[in-house]
C-alpha atoms as a PDB file:
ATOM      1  CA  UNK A   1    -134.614 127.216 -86.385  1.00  0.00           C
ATOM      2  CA  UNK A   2    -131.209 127.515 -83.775  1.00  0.00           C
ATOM      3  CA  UNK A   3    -131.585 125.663 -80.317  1.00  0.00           C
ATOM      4  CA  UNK A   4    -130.135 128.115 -77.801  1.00  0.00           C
ATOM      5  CA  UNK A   5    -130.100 127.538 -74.521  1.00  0.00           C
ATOM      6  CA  UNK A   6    -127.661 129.153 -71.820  1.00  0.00           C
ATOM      7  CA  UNK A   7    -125.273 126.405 -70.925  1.00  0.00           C
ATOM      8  CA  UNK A   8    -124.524 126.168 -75.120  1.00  0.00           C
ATOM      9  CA  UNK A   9    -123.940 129.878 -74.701  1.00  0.00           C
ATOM     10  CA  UNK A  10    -121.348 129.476 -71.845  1.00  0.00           C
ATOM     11  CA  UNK A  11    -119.724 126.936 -72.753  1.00  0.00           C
ATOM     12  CA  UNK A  12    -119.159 128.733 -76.538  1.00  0.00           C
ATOM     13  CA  UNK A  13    -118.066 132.102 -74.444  1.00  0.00           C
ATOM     14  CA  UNK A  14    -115.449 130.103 -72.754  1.00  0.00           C
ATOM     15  CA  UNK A  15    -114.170 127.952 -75.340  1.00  0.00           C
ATOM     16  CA  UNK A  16    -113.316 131.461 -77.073  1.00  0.00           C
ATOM     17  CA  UNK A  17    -111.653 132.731 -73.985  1.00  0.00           C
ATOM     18  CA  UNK A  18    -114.050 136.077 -74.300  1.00  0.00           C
ATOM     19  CA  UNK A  19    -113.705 138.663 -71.053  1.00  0.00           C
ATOM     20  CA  UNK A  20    -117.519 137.420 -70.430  1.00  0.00           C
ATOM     21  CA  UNK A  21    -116.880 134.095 -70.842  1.00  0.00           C
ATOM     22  CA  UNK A  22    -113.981 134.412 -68.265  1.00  0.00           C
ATOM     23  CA  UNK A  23    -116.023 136.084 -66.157  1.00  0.00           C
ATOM     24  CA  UNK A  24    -119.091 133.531 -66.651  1.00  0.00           C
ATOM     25  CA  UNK A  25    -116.056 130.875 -65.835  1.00  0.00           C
ATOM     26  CA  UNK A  26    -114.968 132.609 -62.611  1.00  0.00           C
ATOM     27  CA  UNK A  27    -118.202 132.617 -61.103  1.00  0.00           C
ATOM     28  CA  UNK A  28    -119.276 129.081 -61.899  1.00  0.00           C
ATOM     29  CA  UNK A  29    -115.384 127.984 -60.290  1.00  0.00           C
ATOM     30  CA  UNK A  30    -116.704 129.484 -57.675  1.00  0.00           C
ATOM     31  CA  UNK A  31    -119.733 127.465 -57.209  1.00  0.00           C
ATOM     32  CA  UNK A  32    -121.868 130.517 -57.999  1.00  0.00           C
ATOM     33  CA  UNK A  33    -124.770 131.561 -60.226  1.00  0.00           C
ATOM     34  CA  UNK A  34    -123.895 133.581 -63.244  1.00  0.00           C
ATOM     35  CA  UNK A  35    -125.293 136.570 -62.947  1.00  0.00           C
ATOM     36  CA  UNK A  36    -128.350 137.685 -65.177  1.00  0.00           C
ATOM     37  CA  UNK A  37    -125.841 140.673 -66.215  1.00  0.00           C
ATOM     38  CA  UNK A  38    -123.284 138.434 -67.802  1.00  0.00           C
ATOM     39  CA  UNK A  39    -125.549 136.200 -69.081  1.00  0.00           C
ATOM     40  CA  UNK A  40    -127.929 139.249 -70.880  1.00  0.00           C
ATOM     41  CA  UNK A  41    -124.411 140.435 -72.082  1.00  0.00           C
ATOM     42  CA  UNK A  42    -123.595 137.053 -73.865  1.00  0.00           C
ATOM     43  CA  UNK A  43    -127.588 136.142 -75.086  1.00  0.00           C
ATOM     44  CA  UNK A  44    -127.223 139.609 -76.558  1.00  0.00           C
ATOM     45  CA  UNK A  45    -124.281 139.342 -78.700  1.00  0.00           C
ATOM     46  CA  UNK A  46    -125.452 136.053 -79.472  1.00  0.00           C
ATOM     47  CA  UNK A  47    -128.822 137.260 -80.645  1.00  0.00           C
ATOM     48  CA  UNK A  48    -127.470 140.348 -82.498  1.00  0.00           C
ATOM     49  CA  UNK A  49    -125.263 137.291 -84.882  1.00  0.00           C
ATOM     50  CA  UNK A  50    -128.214 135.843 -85.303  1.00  0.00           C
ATOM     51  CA  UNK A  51    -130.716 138.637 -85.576  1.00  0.00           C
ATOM     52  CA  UNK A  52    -132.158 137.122 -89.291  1.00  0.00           C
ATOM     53  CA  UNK A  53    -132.483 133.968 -87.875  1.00  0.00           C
ATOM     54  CA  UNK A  54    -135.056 132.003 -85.895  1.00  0.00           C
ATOM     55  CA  UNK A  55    -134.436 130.881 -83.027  1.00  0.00           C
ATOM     56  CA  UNK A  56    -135.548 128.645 -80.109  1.00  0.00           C
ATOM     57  CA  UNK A  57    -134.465 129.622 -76.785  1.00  0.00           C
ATOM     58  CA  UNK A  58    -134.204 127.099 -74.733  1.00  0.00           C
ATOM     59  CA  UNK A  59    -134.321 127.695 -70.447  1.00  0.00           C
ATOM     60  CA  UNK A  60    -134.169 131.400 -71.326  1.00  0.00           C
ATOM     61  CA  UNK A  61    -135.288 133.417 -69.415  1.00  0.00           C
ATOM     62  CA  UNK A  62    -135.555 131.961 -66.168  1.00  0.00           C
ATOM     63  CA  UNK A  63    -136.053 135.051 -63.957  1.00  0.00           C
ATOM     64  CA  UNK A  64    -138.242 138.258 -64.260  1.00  0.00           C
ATOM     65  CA  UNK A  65    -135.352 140.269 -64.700  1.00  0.00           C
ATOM     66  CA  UNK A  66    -133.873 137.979 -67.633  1.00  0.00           C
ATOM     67  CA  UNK A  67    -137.266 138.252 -69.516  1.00  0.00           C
ATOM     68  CA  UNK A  68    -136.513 142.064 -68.867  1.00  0.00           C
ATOM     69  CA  UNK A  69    -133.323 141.936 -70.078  1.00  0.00           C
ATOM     70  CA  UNK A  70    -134.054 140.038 -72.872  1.00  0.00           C
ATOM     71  CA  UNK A  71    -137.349 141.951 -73.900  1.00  0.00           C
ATOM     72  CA  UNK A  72    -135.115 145.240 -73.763  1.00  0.00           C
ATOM     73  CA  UNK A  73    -132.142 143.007 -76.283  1.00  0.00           C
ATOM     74  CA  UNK A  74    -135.428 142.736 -78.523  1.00  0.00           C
ATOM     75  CA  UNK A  75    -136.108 146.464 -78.215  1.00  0.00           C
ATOM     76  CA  UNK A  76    -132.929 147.280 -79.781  1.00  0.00           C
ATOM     77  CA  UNK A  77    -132.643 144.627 -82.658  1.00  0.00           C
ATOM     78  CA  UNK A  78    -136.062 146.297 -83.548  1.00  0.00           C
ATOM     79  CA  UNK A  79    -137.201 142.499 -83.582  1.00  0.00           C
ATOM     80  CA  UNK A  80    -139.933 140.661 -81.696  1.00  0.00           C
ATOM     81  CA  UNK A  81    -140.747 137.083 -79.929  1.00  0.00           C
ATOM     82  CA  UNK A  82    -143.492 135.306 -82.277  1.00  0.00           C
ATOM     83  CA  UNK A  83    -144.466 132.431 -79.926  1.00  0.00           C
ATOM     84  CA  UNK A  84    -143.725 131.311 -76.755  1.00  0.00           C
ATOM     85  CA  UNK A  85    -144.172 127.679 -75.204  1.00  0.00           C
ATOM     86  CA  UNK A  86    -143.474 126.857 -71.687  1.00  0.00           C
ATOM     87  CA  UNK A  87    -142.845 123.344 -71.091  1.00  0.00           C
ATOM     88  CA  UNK A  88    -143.694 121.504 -67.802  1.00  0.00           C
ATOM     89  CA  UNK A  89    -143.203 118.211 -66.977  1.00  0.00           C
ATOM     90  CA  UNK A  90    -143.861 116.108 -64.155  1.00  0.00           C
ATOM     91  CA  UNK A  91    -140.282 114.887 -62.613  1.00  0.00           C
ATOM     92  CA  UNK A  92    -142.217 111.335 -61.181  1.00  0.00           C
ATOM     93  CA  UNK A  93    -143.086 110.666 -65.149  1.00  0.00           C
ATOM     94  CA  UNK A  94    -139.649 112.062 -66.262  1.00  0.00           C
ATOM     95  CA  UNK A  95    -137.709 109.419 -64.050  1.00  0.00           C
ATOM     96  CA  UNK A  96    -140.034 106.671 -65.542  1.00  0.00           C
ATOM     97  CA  UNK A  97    -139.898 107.284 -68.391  1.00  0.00           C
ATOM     98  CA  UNK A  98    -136.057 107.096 -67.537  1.00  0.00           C
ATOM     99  CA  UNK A  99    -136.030 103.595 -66.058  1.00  0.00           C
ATOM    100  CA  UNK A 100    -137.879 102.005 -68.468  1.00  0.00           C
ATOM    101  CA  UNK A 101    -135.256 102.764 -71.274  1.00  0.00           C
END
């Protein structure tokens, strides 16, 4: 399985200098949110390399219309999600967890 998770994704778009990743860049100089646009854009091309492959995806989607997004990427790739976990933790255990290392 591939661990992909948005911030891998961004960072990889603007290593390669790609107009989204520019973009992506611009916004986050900015102190701003990428929007769910540019980041469908980039999880789509990134999913459509990797279409034979599984995959985890890892703090994707975060918003209604990111799971839309991403549920109409599926859609085209003719492929489907096969599980799906959401993780919660509790930040109080997290940070002691945290201390005690």
């Amino acid at each position: 399985l591939i661990h992909l998770s948005t911030g891998d994704i961004l960072r990889a778009e603007i290593r390669k200098n790609t107009d989204r990743g520019l973009e992506a860049q611009s916004y986050m100089d900015a102190g701003n949110l990428v929007p769910d646009k540019v980041l469908l854009s980039m999880m789509e091309s990134t999913l459509t390399e990797l279409q034979n492959s599984g995959i985890i995806l890892d703090g994707f989607p975060r918003t209604i219309p990111q799971a839309e997004g991403l549920n109409n990427i599926f859609l085209k790739l003719n492929s489907k999600i096969n599980q799906f976990k959401f993780l919660v933790m509790v930040v109080q255990l997290l940070v002691s967890q945290l201390v005690l290392k």
